[in-house]
N, C-alpha and C. Protein backbone atom coordinates (compact mmCIF):
# COMPACT_ATOMS: atom_id res chain seq x y z
N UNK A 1 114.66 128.98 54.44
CA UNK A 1 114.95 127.81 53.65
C UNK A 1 115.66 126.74 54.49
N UNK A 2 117.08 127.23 55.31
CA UNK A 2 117.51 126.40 56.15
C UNK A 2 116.42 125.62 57.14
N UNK A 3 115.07 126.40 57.91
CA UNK A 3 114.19 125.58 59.01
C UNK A 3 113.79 124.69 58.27
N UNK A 4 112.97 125.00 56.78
CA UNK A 4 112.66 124.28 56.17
C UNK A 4 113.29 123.13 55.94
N UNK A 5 114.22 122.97 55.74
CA UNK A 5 114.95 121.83 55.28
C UNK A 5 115.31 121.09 56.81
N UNK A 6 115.42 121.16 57.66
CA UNK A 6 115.67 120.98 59.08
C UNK A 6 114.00 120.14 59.19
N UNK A 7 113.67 120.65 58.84
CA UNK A 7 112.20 120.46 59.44
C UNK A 7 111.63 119.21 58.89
N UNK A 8 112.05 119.24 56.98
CA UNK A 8 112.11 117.65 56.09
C UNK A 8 112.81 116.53 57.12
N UNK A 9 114.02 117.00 56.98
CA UNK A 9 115.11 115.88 57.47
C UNK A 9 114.32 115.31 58.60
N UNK A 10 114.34 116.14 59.48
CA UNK A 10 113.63 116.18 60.87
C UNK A 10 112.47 115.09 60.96
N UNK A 11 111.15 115.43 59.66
CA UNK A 11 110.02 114.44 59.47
C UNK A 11 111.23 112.92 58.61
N UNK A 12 111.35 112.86 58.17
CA UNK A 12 112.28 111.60 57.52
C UNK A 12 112.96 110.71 58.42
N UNK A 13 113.17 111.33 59.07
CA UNK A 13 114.32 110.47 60.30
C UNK A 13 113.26 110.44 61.31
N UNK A 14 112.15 110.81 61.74
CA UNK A 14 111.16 110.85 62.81
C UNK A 14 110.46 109.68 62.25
N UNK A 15 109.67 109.56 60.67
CA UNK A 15 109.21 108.43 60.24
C UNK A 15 109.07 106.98 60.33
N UNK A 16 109.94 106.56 60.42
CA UNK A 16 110.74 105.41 60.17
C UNK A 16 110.43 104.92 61.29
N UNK A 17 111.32 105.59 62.82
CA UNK A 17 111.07 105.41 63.81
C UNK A 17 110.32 105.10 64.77
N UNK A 18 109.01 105.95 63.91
CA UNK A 18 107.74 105.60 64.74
C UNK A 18 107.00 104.42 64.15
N UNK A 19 107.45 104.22 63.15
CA UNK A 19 106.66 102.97 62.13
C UNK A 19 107.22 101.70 62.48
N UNK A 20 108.29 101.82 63.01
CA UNK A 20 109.52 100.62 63.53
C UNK A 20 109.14 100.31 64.65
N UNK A 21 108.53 101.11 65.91
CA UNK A 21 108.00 101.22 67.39
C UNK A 21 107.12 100.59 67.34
N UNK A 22 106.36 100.18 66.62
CA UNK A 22 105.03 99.43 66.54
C UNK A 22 104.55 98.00 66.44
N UNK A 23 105.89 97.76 65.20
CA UNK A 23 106.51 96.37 65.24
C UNK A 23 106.31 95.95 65.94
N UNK A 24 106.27 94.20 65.90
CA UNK A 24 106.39 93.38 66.99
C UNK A 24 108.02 93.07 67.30
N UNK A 25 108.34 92.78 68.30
CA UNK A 25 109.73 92.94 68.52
C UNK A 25 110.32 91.20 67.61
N UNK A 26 111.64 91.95 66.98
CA UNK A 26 112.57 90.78 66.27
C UNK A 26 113.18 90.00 66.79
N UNK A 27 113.69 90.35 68.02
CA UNK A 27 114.98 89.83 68.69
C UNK A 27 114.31 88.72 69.15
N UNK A 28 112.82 88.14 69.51
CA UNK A 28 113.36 87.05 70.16
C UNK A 28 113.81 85.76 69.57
N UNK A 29 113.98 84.65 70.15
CA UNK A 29 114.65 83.46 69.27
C UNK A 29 113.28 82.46 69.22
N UNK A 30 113.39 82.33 67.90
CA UNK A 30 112.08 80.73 67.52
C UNK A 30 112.77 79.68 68.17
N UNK A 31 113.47 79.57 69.26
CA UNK A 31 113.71 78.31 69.51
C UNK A 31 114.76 78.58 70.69
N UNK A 32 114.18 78.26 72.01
CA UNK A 32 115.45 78.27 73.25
C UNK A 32 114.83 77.15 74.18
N UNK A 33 115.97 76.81 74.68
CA UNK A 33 115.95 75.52 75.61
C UNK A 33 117.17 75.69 76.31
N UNK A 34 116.44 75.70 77.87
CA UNK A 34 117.99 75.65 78.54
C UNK A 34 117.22 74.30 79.94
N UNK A 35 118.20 73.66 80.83
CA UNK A 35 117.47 72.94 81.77
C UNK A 35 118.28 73.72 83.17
N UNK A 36 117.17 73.41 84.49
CA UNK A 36 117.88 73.58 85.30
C UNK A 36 117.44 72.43 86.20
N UNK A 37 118.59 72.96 87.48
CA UNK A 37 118.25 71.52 88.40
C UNK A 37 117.14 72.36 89.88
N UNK A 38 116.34 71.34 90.02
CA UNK A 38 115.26 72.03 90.98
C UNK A 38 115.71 71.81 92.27
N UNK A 39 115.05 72.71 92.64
CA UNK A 39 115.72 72.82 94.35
C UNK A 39 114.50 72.30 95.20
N UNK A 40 114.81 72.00 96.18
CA UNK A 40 114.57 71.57 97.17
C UNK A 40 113.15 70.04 97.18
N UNK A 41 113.94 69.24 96.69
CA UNK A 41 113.65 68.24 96.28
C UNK A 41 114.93 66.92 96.39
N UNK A 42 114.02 66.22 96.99
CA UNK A 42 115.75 64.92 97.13
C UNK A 42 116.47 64.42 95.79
N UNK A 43 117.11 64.44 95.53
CA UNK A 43 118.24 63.48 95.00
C UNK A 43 117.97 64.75 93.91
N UNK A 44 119.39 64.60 92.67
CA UNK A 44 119.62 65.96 91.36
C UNK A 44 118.37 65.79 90.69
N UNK A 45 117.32 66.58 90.46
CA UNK A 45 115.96 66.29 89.36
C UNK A 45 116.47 67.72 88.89
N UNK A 46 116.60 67.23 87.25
CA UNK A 46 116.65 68.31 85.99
C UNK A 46 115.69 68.14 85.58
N UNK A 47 115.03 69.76 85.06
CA UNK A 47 114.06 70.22 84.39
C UNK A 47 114.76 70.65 83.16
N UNK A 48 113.83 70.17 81.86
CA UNK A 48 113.87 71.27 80.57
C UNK A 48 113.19 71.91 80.34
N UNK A 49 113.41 73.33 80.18
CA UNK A 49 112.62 74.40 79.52
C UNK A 49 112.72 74.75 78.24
N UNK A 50 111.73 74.95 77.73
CA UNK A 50 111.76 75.13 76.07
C UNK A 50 110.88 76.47 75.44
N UNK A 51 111.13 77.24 75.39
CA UNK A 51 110.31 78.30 74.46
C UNK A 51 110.42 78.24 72.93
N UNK A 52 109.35 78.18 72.31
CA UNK A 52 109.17 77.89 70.63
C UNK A 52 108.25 78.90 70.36
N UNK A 53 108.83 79.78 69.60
CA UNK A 53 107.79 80.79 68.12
C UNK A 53 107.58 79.74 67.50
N UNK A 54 106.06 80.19 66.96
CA UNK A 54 105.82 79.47 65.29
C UNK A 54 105.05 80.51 64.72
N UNK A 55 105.60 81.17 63.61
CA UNK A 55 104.77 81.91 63.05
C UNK A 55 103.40 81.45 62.34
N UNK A 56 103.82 80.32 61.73
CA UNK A 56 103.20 79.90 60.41
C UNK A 56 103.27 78.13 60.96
N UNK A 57 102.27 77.38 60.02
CA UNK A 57 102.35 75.97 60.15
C UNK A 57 103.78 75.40 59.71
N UNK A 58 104.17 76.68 58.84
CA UNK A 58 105.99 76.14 58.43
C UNK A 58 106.53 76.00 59.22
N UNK A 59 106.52 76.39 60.30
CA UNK A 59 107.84 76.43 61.45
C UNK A 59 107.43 75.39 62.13
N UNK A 60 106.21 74.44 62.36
CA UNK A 60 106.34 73.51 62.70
C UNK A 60 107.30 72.26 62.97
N UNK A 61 107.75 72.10 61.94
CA UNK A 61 108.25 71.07 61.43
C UNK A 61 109.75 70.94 61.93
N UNK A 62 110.22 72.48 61.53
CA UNK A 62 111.82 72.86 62.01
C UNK A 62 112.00 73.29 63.61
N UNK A 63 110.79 73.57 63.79
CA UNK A 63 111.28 73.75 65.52
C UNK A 63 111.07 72.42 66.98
N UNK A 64 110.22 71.42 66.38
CA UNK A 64 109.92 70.87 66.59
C UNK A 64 111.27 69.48 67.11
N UNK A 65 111.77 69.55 65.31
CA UNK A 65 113.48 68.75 65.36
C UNK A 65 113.98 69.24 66.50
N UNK A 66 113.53 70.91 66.47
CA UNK A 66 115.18 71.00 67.46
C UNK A 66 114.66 70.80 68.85
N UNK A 67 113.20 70.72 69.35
CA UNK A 67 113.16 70.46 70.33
C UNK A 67 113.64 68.78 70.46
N UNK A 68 113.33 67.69 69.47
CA UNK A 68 113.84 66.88 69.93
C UNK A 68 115.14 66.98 70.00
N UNK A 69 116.02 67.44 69.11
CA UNK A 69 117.44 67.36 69.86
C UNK A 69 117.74 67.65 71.07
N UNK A 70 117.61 68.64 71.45
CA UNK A 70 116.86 69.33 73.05
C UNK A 70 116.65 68.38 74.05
N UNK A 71 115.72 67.33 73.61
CA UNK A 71 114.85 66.43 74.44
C UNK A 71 116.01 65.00 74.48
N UNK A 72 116.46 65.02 73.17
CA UNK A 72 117.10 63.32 73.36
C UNK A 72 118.49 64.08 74.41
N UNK A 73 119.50 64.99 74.02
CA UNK A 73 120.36 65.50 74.46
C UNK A 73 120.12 66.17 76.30
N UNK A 74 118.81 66.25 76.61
CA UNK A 74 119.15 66.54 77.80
C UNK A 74 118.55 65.20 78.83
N UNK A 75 118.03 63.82 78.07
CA UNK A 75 117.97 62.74 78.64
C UNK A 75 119.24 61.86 78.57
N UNK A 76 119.93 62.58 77.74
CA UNK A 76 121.17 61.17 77.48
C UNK A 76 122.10 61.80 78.89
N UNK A 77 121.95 63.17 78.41
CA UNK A 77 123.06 63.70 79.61
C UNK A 77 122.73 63.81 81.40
N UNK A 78 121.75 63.81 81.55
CA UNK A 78 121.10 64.19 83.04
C UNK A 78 120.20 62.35 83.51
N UNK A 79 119.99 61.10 82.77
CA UNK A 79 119.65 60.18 82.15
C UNK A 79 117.66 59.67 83.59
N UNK A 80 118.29 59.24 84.57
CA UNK A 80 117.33 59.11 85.33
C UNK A 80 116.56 60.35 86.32
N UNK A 81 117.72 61.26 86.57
CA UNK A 81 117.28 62.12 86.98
C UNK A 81 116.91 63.32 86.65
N UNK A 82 116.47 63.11 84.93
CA UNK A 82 115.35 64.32 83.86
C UNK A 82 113.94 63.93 84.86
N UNK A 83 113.26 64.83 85.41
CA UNK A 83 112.00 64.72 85.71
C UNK A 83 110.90 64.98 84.89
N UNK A 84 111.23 66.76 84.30
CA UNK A 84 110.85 66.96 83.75
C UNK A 84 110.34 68.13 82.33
N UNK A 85 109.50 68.59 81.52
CA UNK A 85 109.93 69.35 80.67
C UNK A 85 108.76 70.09 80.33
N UNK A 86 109.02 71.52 80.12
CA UNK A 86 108.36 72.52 80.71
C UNK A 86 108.01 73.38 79.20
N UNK A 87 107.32 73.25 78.26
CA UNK A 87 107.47 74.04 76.95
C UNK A 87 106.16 75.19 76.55
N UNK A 88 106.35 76.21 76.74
CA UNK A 88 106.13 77.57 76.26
C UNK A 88 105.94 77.82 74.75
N UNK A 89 105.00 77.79 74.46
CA UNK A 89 105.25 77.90 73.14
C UNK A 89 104.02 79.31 72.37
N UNK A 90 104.97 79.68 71.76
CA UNK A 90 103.58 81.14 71.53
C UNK A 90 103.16 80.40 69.83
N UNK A 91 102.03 80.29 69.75
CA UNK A 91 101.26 80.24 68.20
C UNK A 91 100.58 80.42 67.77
N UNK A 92 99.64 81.04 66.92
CA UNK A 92 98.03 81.02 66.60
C UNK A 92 97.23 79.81 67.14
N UNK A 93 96.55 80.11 67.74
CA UNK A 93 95.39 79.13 68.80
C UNK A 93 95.01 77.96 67.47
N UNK A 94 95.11 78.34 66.35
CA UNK A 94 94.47 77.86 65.23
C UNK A 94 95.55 76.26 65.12
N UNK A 95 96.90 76.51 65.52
CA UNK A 95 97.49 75.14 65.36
C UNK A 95 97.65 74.52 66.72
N UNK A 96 97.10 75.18 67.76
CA UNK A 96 97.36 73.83 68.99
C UNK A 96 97.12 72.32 68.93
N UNK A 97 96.38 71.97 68.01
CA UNK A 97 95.73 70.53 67.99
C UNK A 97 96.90 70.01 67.15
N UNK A 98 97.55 70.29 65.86
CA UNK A 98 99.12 70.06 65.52
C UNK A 98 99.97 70.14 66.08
N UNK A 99 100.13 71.33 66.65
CA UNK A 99 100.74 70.68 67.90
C UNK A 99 100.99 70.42 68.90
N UNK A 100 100.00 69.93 69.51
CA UNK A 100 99.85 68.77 70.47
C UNK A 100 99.78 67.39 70.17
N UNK A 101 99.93 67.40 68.69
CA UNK A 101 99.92 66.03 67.73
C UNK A 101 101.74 65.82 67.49
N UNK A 102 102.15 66.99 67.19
CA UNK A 102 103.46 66.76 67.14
C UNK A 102 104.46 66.94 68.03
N UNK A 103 104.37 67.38 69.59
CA UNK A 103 104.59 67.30 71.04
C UNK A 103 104.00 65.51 70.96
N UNK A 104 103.59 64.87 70.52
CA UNK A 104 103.64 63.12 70.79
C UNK A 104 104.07 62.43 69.51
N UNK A 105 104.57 63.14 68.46
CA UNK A 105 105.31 62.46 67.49
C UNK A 105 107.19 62.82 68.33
N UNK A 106 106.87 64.16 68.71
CA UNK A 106 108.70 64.17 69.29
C UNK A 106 108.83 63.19 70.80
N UNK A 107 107.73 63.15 71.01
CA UNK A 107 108.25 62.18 72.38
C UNK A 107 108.40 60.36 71.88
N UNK A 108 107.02 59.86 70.97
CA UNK A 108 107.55 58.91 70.01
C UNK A 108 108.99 58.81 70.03
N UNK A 109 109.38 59.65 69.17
CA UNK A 109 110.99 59.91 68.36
C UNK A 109 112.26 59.67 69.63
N UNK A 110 111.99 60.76 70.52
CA UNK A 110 112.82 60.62 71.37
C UNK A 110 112.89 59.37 72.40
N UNK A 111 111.94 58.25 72.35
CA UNK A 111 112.07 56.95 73.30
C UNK A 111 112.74 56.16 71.76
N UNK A 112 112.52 56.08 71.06
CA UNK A 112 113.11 55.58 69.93
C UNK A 112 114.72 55.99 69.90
N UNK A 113 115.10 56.56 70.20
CA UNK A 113 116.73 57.10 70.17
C UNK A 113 117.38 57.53 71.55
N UNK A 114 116.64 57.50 72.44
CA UNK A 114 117.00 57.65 73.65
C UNK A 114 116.70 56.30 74.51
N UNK A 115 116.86 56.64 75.98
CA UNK A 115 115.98 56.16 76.81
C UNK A 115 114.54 56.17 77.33
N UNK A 116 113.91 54.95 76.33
CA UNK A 116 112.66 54.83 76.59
C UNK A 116 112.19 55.43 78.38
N UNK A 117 112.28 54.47 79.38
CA UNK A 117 111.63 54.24 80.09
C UNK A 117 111.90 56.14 81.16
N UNK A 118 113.08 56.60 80.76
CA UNK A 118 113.24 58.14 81.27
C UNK A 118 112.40 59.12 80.42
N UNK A 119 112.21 58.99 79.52
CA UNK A 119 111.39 59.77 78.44
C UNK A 119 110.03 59.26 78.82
N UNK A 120 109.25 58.15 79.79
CA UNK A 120 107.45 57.73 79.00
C UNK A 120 107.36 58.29 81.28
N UNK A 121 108.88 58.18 82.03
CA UNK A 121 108.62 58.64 83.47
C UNK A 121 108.52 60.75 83.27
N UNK A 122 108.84 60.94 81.99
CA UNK A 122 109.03 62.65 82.25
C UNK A 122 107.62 62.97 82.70
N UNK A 123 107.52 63.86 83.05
CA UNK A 123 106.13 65.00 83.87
C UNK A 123 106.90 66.20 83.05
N UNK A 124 105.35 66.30 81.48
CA UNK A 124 105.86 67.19 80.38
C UNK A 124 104.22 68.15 80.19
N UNK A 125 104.79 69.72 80.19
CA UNK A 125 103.20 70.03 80.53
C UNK A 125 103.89 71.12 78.92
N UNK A 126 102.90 71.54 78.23
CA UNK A 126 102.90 72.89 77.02
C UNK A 126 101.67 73.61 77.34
N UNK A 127 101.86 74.77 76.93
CA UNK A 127 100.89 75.86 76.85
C UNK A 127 101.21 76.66 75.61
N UNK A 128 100.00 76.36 74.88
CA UNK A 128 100.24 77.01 73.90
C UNK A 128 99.36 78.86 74.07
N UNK A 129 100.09 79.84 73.51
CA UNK A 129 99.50 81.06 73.79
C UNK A 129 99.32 82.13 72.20
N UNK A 130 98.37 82.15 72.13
CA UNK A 130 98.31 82.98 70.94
C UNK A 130 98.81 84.64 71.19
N UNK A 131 99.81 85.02 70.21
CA UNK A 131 100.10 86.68 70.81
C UNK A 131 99.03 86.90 70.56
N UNK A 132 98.39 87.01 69.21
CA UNK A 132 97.49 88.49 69.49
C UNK A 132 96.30 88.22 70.54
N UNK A 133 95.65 87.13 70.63
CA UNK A 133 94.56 86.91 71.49
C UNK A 133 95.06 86.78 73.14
N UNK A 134 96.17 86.10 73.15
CA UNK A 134 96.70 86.16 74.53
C UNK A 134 96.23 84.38 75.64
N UNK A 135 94.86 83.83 74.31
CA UNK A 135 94.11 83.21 74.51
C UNK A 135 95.67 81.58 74.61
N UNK A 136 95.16 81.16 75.85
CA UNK A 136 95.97 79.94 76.35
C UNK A 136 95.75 78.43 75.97
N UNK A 137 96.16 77.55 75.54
CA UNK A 137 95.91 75.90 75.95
C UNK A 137 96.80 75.36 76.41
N UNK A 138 96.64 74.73 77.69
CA UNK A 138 97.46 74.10 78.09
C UNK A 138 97.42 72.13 78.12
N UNK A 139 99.02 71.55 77.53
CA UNK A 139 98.31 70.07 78.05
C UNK A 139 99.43 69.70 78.61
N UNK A 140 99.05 68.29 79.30
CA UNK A 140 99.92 67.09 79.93
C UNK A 140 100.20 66.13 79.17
N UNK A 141 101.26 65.75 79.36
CA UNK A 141 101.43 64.73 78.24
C UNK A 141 102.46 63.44 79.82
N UNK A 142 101.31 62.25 79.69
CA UNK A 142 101.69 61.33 80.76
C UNK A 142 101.87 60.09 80.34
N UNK A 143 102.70 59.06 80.54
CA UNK A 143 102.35 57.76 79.71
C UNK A 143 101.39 56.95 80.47
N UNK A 144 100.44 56.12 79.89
CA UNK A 144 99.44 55.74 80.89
C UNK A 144 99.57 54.53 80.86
């Protein structure tokens, strides 16, 4: 009776575990941005990096803000010498064309509240990557 019951517990607490392993992992963050300064290149040139989840067309909207905060905040602070900005973004292949529509509504936004002429000189590339397909788009975004 005791193995028996050893043996329940045993499947119960084994369950869970393996059903949890399969998951896609939680921890990462819908939204990181850090900049650094590039090396070996004349005079201070800061880069921003940006990684964005979007699960859903919902998260559009909210991750998007925070990249512009991101974007106006690391031109006000670094001002001529932002070169440029580097964004990663994982989504269903199904919304790249949104956003790549809304990657030029936040740059809009950000010459509007920032410094125009440092924001239309950035060299700004995205790749969008679908998890499950793995399948890539990448664009440039240049002022012409």
């Amino acid at each position: 009776m005791k193995q028996r019951f050893l043996a329940i517990l045993g499947f119960l607490l084994f369950v869970p575990l393996a059903s949890n392993s399969q998951a896609p992992p939680s921890f990462a963050p819908k939204f990181m941005a850090h900049e650094g300064k590039l090396k070996g290149v004349k005079g201070p040139d800061w880069q921003l990096f940006v990684t964005i989840r979007i699960a859903g067309e919902s998260d559009i909207n909210p991750r998007f803000n925070q990249f512009l905060n991101a974007l106006v905040t690391f031109v006000d602070k670094h001002g001529k010498a932002s070169r440029g900005v580097v964004l990663v973004i994982y989504a269903d292949e199904k919304l790249a064309e949104t956003i790549n529509k809304a990657i030029g509504v936040v740059l809009e936004e950000a010459a509007a509240r920032s410094k125009p002429a440092v924001i239309d000189a950035l060299q700004i590339s995205a790749t969008v990557t679908d998890p499950a397909t793995k399948n890539e788009k990448t664009f440039e975004f240049k002022k012409t």
